[in-house]
Protein backbone atom coordinates (compact mmCIF):
# COMPACT_ATOMS: atom_id res chain seq x y z
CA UNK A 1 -6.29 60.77 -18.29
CA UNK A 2 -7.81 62.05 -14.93
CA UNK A 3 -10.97 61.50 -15.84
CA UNK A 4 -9.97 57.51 -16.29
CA UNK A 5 -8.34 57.72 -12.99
CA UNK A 6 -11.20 59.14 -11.25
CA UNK A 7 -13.74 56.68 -13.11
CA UNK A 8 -11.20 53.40 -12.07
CA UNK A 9 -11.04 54.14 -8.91
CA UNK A 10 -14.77 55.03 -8.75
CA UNK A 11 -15.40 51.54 -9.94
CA UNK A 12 -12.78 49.83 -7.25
CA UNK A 13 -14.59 52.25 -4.32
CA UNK A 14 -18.09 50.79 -5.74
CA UNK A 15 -16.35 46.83 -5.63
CA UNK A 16 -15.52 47.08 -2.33
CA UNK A 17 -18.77 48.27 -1.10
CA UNK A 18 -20.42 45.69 -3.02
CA UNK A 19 -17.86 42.70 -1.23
CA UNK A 20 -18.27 43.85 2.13
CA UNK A 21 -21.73 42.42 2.50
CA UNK A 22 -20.99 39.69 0.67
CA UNK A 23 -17.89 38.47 2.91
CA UNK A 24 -20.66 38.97 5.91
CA UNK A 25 -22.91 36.48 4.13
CA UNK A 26 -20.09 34.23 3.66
CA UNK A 27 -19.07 34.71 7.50
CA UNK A 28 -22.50 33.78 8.51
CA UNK A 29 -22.95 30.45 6.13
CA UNK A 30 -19.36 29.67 7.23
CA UNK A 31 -20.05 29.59 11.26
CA UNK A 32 -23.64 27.73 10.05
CA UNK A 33 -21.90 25.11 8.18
CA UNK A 34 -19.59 24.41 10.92
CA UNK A 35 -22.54 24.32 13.81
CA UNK A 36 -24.03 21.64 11.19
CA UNK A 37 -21.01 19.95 10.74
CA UNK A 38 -20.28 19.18 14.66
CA UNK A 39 -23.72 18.15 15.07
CA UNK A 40 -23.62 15.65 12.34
CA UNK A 41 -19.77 14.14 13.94
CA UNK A 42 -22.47 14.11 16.92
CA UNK A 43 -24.70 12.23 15.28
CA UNK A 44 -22.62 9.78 13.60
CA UNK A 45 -21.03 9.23 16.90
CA UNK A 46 -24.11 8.39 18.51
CA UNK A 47 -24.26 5.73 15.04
CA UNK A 48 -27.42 7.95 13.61
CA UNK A 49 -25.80 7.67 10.19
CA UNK A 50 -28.69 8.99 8.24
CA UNK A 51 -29.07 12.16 10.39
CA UNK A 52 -25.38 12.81 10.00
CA UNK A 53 -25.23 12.28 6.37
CA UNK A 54 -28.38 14.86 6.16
CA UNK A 55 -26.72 17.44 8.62
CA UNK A 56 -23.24 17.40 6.51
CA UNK A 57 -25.34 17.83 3.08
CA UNK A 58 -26.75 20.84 4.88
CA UNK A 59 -23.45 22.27 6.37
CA UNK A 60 -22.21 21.25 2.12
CA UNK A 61 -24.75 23.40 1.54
CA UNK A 62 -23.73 26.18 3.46
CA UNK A 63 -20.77 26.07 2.69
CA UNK A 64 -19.37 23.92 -0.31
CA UNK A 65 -15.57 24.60 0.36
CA UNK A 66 -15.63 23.03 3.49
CA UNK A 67 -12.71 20.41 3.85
CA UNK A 68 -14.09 19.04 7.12
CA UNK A 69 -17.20 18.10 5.66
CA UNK A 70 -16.20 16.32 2.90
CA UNK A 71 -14.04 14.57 5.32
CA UNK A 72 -17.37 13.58 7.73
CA UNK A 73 -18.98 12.57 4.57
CA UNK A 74 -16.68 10.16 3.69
CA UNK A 75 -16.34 8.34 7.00
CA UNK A 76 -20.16 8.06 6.74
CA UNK A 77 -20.33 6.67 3.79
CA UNK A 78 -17.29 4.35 5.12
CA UNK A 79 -19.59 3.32 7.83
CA UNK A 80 -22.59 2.58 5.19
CA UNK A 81 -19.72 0.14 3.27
CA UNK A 82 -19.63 2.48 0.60
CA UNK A 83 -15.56 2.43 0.90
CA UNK A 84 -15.52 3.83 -2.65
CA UNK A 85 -17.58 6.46 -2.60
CA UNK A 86 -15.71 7.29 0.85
CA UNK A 87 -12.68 7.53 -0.55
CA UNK A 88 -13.48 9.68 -3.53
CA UNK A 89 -15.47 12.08 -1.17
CA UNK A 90 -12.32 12.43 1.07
CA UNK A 91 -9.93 13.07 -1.70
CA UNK A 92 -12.39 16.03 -2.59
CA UNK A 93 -11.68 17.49 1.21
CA UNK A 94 -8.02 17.00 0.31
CA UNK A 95 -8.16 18.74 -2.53
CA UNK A 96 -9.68 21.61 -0.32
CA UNK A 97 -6.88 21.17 2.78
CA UNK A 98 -4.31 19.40 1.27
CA UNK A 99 -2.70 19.12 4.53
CA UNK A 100 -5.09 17.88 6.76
CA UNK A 101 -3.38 14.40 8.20
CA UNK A 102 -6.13 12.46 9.72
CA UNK A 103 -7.62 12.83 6.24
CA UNK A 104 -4.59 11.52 4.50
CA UNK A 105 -4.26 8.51 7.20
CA UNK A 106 -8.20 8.20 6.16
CA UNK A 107 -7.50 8.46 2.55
CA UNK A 108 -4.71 5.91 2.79
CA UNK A 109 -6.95 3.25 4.80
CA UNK A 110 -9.76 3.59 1.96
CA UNK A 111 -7.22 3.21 -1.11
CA UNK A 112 -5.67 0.18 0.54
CA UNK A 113 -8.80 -1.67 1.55
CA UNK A 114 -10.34 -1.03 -1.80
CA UNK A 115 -7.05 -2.04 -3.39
CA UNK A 116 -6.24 0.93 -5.13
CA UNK A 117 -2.55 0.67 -3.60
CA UNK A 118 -0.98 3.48 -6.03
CA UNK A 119 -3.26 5.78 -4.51
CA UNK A 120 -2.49 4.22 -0.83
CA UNK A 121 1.12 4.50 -2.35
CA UNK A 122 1.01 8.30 -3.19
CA UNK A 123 -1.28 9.58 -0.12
CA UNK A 124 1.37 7.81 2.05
CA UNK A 125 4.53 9.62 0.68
CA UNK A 126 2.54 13.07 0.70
CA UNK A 127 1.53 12.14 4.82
CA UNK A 128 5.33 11.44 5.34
CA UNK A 129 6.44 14.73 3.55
CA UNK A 130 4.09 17.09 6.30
CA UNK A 131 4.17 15.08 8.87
CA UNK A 132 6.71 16.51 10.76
CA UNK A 133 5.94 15.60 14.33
CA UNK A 134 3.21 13.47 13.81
CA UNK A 135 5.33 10.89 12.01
CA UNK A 136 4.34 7.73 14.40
CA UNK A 137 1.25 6.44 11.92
CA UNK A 138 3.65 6.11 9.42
CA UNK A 139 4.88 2.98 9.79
CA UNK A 140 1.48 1.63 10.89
CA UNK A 141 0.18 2.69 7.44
CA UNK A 142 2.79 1.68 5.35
CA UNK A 143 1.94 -2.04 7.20
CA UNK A 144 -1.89 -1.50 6.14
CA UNK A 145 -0.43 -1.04 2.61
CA UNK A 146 1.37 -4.17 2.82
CA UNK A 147 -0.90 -6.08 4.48
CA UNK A 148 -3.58 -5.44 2.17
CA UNK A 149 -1.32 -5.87 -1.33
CA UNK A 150 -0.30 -8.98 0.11
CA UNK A 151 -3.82 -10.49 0.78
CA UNK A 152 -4.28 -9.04 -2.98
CA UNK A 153 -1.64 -11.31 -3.99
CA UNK A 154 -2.84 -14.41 -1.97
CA UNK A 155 -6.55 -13.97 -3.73
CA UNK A 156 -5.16 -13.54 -7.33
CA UNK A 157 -2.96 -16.79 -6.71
CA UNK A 158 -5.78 -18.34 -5.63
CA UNK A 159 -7.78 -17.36 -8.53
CA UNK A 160 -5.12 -18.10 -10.95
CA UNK A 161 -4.60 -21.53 -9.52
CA UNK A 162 -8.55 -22.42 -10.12
């Protein structure tokens, strides 16, 4: 029974070892994706979409579970028209930081203008349930919502009419 003991613990000494390097790597790609990541905001700032969308591929790279850049990624392909692909990219980063409210308010703008108002909808309630402080782009979103469903409604009336 000792001898098992002696041989588990062995093994857990030997895991540890073999993680501590490993969490260093992850420290270092970590801090590299996020240098990449504020110089592609930089970039699409200064409207160099391309550049940005390279420099957040790299920081994806780098680091695949970060939120933020998944986030950037999706308000560059927003800027490209691409609303789709924007929105299914930032819902990706949600899935990462659930809580992250810009994101939702981003989210929530994509869904509506793309129609998909059950996903506007449901991104909406989850922004008012953390809100908490933040709460004054609620009512501006729920508008968006509305505004866009109704313009939905004018077009299919339209449609239905010809």
């Amino acid at each position: 029974m000792k001898a098992i003991q002696k041989s588990v613990l062995a093994l857990a000494l030997g895991l540890i070892c073999l993680t501590a390097p490993a969490m260093a790597i992850s420290e270092k790609y970590r801090s590299q994706s996020e240098n990449l990541l504020a110089q592609a905001a930089a970039a699409l700032a200064a409207d160099q979409i391309q550049q940005a969308d390279d420099l957040v591929n790299l920081a994806l790279t780098a680091n695949p579970a970060n939120a933020a850049a998944f986030i950037l990624k999706g308000q560059i392909h927003a800027a490209n028209g691409d609303t789709a692909e924007a929105l299914r990219i930032v819902t990706v980063g949600l899935a990462i930081e659930p809580a992250n409210l810009p994101a939702i308010a981003l989210q929530i703008e994509l869904a509506a203008e793309i129609e998909r108002f059950e996903q506007a909808d449901e991104a909406l309630a989850t922004y008012e349930k953390i809100c908490l402080d933040d709460c004054g782009q609620v009512e501006p979103l729920r508008r968006l919502i509305d505004d866009n469903r109704a313009a939905d409604a004018k077009v299919e009336v339209k449609s239905q009419k010809e």
